[in-house]
N, C-alpha and C. Protein backbone atom coordinates (compact mmCIF):
# COMPACT_ATOMS: atom_id res chain seq x y z
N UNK A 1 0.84 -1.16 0.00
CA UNK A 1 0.00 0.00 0.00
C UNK A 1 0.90 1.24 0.00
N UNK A 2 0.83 1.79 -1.28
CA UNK A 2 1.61 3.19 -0.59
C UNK A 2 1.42 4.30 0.26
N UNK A 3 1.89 4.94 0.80
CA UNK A 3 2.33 5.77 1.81
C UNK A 3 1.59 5.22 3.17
N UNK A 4 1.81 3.63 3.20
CA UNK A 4 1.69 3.19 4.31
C UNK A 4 2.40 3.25 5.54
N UNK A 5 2.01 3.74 6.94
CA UNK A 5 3.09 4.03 7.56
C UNK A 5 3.03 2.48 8.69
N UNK A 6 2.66 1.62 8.28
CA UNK A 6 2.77 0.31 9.16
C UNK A 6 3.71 -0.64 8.65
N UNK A 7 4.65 -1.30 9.50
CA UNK A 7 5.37 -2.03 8.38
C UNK A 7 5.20 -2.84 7.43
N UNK A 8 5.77 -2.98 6.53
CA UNK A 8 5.42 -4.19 5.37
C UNK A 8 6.05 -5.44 6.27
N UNK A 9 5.73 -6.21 5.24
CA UNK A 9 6.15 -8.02 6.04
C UNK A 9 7.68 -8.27 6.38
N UNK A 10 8.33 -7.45 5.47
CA UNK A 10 9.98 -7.83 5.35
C UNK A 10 10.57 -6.96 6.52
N UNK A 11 10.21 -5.85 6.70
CA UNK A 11 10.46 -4.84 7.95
C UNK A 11 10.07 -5.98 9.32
N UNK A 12 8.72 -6.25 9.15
CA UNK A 12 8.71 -6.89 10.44
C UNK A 12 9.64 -8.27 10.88
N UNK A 13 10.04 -9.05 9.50
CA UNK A 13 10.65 -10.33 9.92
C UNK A 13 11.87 -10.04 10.20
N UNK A 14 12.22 -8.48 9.70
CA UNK A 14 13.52 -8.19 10.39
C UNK A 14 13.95 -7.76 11.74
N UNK A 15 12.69 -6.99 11.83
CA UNK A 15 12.69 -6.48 13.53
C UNK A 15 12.92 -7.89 14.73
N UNK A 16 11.76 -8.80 13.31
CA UNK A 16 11.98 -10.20 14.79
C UNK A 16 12.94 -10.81 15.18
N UNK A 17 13.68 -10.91 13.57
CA UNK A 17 14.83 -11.43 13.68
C UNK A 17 15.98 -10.86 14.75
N UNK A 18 15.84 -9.15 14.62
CA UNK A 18 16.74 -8.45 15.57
C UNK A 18 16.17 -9.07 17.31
N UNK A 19 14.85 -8.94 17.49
CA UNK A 19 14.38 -8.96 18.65
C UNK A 19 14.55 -10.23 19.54
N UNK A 20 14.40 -11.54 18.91
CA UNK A 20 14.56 -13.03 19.11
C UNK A 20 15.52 -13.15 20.31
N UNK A 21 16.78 -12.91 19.53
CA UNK A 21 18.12 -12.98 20.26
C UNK A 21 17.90 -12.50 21.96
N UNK A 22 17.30 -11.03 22.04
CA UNK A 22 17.15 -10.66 23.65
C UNK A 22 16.26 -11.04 23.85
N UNK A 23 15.07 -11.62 23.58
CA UNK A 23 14.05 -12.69 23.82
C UNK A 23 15.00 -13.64 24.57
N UNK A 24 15.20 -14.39 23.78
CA UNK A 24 15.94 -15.53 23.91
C UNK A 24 17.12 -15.15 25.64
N UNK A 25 17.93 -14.27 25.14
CA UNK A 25 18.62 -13.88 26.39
C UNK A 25 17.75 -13.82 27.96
N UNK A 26 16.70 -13.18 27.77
CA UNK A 26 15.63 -12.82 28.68
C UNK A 26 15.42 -13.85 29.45
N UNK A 27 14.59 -15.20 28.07
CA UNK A 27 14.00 -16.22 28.77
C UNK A 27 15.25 -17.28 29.82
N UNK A 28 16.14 -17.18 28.72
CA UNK A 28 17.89 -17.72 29.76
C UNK A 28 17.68 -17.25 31.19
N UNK A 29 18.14 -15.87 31.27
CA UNK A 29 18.11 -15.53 32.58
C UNK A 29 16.98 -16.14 33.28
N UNK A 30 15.98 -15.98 33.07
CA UNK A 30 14.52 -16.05 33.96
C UNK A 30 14.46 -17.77 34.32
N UNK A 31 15.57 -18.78 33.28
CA UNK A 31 15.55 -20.22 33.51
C UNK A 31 14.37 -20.84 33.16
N UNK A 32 14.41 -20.02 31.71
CA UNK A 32 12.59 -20.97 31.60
C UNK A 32 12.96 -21.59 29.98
N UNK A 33 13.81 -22.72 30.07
CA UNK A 33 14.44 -23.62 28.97
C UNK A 33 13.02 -23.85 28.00
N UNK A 34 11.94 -23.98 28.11
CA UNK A 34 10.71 -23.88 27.53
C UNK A 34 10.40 -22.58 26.29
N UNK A 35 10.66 -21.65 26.86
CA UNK A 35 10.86 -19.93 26.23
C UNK A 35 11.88 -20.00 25.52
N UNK A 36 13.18 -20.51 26.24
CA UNK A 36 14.24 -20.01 25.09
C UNK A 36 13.80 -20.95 24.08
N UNK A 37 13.80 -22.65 24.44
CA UNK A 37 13.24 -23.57 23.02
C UNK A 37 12.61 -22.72 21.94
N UNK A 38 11.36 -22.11 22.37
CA UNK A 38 10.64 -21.49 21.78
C UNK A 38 11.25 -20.21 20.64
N UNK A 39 12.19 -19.65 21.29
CA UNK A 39 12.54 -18.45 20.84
C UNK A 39 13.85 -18.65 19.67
N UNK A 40 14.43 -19.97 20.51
CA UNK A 40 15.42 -20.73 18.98
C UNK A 40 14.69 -21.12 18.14
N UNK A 41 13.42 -21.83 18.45
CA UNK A 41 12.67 -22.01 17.32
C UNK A 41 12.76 -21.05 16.39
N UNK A 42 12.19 -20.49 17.06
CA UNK A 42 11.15 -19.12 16.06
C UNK A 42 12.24 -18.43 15.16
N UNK A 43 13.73 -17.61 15.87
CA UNK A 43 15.10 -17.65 15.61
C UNK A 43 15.32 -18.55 13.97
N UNK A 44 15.01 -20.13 13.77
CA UNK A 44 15.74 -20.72 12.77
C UNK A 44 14.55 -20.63 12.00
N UNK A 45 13.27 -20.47 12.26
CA UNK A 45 12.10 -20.31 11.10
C UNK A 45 12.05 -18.96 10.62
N UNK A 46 12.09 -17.85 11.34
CA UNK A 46 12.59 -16.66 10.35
C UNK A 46 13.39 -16.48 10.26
N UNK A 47 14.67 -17.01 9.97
CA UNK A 47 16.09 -17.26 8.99
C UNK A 47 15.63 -17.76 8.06
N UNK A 48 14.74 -18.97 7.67
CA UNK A 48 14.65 -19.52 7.09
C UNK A 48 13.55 -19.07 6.19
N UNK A 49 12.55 -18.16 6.49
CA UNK A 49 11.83 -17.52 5.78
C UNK A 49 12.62 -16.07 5.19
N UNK A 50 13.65 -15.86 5.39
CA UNK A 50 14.48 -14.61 4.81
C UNK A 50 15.29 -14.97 3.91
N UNK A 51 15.86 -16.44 4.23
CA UNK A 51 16.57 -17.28 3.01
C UNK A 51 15.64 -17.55 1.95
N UNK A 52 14.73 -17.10 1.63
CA UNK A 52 13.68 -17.56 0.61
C UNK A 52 13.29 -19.22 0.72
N UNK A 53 13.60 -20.13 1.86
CA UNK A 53 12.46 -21.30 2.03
C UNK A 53 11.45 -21.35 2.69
N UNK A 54 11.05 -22.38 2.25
CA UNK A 54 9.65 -22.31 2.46
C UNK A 54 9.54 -23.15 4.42
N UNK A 55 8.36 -22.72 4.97
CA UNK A 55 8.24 -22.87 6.13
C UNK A 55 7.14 -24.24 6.67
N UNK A 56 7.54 -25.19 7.18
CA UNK A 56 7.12 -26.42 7.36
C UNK A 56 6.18 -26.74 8.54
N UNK A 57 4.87 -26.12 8.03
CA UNK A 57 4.17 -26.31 8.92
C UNK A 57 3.88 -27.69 9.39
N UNK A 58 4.18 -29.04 8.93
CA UNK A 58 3.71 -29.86 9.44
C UNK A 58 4.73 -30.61 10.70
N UNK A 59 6.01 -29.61 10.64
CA UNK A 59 6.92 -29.66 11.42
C UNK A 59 6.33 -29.35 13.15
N UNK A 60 5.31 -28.52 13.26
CA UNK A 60 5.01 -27.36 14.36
C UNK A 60 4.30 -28.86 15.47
N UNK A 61 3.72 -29.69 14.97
CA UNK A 61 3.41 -30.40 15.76
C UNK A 61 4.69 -31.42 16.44
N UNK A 62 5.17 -31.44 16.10
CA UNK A 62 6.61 -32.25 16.32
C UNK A 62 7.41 -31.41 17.31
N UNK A 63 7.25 -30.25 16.61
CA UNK A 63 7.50 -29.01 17.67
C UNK A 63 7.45 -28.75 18.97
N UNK A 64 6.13 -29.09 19.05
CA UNK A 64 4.82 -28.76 20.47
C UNK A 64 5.29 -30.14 21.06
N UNK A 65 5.42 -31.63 20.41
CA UNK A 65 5.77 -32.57 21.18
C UNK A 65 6.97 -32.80 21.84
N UNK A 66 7.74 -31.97 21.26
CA UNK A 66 9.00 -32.44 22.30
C UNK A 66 9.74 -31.03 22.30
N UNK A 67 8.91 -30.09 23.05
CA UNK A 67 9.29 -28.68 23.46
C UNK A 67 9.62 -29.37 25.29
N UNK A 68 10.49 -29.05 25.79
CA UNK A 68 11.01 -28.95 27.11
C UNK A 68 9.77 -28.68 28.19
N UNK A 69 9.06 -29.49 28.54
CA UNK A 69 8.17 -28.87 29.84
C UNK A 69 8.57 -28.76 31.22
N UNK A 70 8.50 -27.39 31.70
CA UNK A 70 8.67 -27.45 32.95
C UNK A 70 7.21 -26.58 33.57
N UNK A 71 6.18 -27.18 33.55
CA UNK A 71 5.29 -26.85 34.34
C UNK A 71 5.49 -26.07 35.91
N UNK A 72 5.99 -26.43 36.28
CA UNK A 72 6.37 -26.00 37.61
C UNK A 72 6.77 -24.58 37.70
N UNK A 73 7.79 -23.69 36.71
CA UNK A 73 8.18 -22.71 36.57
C UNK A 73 7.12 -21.92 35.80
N UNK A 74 5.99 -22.05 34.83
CA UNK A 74 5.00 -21.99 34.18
C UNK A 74 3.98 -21.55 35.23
N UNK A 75 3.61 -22.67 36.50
CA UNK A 75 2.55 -22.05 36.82
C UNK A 75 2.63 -21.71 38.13
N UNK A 76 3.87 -20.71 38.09
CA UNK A 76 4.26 -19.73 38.95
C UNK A 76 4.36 -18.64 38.47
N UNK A 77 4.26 -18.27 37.27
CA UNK A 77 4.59 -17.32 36.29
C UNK A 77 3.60 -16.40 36.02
């Protein structure tokens, strides 16, 4: 859209890409191995959507199954 002042798609996958990393740092400190999983995830899927491949959704359930649970730190949170 021109003279849109919201970002386009490529602005935002860059911001995430910048943002991930202190995500990621954040969830470290706080010891919630669940978050950072999450945030490496997310980390190698928009790399991988900036490299021009394609993104594997049927991967995400595989994902969710063997993401690190620590309930305990979760539902104190």
């Amino acid at each position: 859209m021109a003279g849109s002042t919201s970002p386009n798609r490529w602005e935002t996958l860059c911001a995430l890409q910048s943002l991930l990393p202190l995500l990621k740092k954040a969830a470290t400190d706080l010891r919630r191995a669940d978050m950072v999983y999450w945030f490496e995830q997310a980390d190698a899927e928009v790399a991988n959507i900036i490299r021009g491949h394609p993104s594997d959704a049927t991967a995400i359930p595989a994902l969710i199954a063997s993401c690190p649970q620590d309930r305990r730190s979760v539902a104190q949170a």
